[in-house]
C-alpha atoms as a PDB file:
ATOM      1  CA  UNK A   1      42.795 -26.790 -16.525  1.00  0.00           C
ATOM      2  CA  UNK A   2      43.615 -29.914 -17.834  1.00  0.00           C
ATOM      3  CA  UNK A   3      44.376 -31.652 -15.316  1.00  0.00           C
ATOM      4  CA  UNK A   4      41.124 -30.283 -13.454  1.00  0.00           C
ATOM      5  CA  UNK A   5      39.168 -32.421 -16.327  1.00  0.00           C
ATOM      6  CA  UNK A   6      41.406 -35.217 -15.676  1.00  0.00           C
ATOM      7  CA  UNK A   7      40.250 -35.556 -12.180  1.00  0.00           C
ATOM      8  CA  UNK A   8      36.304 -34.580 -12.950  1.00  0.00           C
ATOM      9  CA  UNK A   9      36.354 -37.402 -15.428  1.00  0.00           C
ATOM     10  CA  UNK A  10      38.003 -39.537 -12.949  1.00  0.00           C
ATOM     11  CA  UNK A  11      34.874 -38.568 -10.548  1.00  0.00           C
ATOM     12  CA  UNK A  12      32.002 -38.942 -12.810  1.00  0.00           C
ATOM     13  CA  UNK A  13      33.503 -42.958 -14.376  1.00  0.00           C
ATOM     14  CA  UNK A  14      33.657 -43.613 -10.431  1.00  0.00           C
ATOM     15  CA  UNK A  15      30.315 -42.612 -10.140  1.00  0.00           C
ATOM     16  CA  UNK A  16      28.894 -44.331 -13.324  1.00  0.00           C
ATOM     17  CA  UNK A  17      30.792 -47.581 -11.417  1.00  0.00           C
ATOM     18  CA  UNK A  18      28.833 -46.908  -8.445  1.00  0.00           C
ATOM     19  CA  UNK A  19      25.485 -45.999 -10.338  1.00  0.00           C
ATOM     20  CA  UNK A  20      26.218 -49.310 -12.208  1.00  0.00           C
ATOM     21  CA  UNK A  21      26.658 -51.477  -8.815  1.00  0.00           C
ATOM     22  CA  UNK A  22      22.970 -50.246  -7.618  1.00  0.00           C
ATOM     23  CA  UNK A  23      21.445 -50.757 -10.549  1.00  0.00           C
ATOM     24  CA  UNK A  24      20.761 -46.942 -11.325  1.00  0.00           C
ATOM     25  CA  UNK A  25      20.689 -45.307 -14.290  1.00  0.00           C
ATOM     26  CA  UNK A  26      21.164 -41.945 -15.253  1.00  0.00           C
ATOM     27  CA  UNK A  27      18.079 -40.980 -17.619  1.00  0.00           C
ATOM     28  CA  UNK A  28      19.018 -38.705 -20.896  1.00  0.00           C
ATOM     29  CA  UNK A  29      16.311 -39.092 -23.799  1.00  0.00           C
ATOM     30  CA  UNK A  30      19.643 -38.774 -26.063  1.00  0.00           C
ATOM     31  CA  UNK A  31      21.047 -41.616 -24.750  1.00  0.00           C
ATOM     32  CA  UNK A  32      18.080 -43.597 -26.090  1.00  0.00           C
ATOM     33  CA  UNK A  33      19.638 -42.151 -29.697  1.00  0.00           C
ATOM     34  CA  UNK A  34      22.987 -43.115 -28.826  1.00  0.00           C
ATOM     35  CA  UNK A  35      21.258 -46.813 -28.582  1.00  0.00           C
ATOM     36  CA  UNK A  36      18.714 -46.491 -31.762  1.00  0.00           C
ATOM     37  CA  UNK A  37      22.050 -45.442 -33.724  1.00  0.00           C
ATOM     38  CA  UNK A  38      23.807 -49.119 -32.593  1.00  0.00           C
ATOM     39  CA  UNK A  39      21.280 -51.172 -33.174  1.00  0.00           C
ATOM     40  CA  UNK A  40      21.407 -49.396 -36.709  1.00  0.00           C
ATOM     41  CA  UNK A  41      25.189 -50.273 -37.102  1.00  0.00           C
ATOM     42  CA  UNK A  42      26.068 -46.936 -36.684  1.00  0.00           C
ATOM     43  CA  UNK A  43      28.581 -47.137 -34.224  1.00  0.00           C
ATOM     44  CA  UNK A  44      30.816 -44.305 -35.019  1.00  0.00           C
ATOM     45  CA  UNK A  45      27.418 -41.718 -34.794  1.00  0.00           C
ATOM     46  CA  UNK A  46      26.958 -43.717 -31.803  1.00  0.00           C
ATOM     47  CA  UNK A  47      29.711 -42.091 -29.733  1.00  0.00           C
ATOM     48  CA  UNK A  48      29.843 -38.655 -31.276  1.00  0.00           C
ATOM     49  CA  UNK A  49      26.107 -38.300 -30.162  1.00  0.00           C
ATOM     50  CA  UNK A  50      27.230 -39.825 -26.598  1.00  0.00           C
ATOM     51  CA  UNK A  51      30.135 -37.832 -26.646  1.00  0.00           C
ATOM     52  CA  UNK A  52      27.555 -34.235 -26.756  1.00  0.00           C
ATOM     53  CA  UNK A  53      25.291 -35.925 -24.375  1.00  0.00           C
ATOM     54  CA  UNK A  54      27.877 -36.676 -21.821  1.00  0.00           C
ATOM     55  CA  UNK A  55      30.868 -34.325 -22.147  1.00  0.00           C
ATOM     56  CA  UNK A  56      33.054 -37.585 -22.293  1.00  0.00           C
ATOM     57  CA  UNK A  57      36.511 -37.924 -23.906  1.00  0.00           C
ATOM     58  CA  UNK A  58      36.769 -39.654 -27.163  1.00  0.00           C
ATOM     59  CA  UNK A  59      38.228 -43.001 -25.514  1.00  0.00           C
ATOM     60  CA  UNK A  60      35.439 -43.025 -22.658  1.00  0.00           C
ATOM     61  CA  UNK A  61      32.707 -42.331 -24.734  1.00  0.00           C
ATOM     62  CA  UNK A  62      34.160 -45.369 -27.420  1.00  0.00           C
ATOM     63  CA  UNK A  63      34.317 -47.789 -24.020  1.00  0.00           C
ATOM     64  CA  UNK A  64      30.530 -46.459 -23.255  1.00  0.00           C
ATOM     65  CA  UNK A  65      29.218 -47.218 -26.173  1.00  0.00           C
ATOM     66  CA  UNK A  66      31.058 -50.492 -26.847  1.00  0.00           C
ATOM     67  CA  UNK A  67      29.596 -51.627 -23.334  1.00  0.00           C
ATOM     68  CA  UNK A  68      26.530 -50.464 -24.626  1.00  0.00           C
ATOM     69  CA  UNK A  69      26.291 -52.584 -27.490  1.00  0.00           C
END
């Protein structure tokens, strides 16, 4: 199982990439949170509220956020 999240993780950062390159993002109302909480300094509540949004690992959701900001 693990490594089946592995690879699904590796498929969805590919497709952020992608997303990223055409200028697309992918609309969550939470994700407006995720911002509201780092431009409060809360960058720890930051990523666990990206991290329920998203699914995303600990480290991934830490490098989304700190792009983020």
């Amino acid at each position: 199982m693990a490594q089946a999240e592995r690879r699904a993780a590796r498929i969805e950062q590919k497709l952020d990439l992608v997303l990223g390159h055409l200028g697309l993002r992918e609309e969550d109302p939470r994700l407006e949170e995720v911002a509201a909480l780092l431009r409060d300094d809360k960058r720890i509540q930051a990523i666990k509220v990206y991290r329920e949004v998203t699914g995303a690992g600990l480290a991934e959701a830490k490098n989304a956020v700190d792009r983020m900001a």
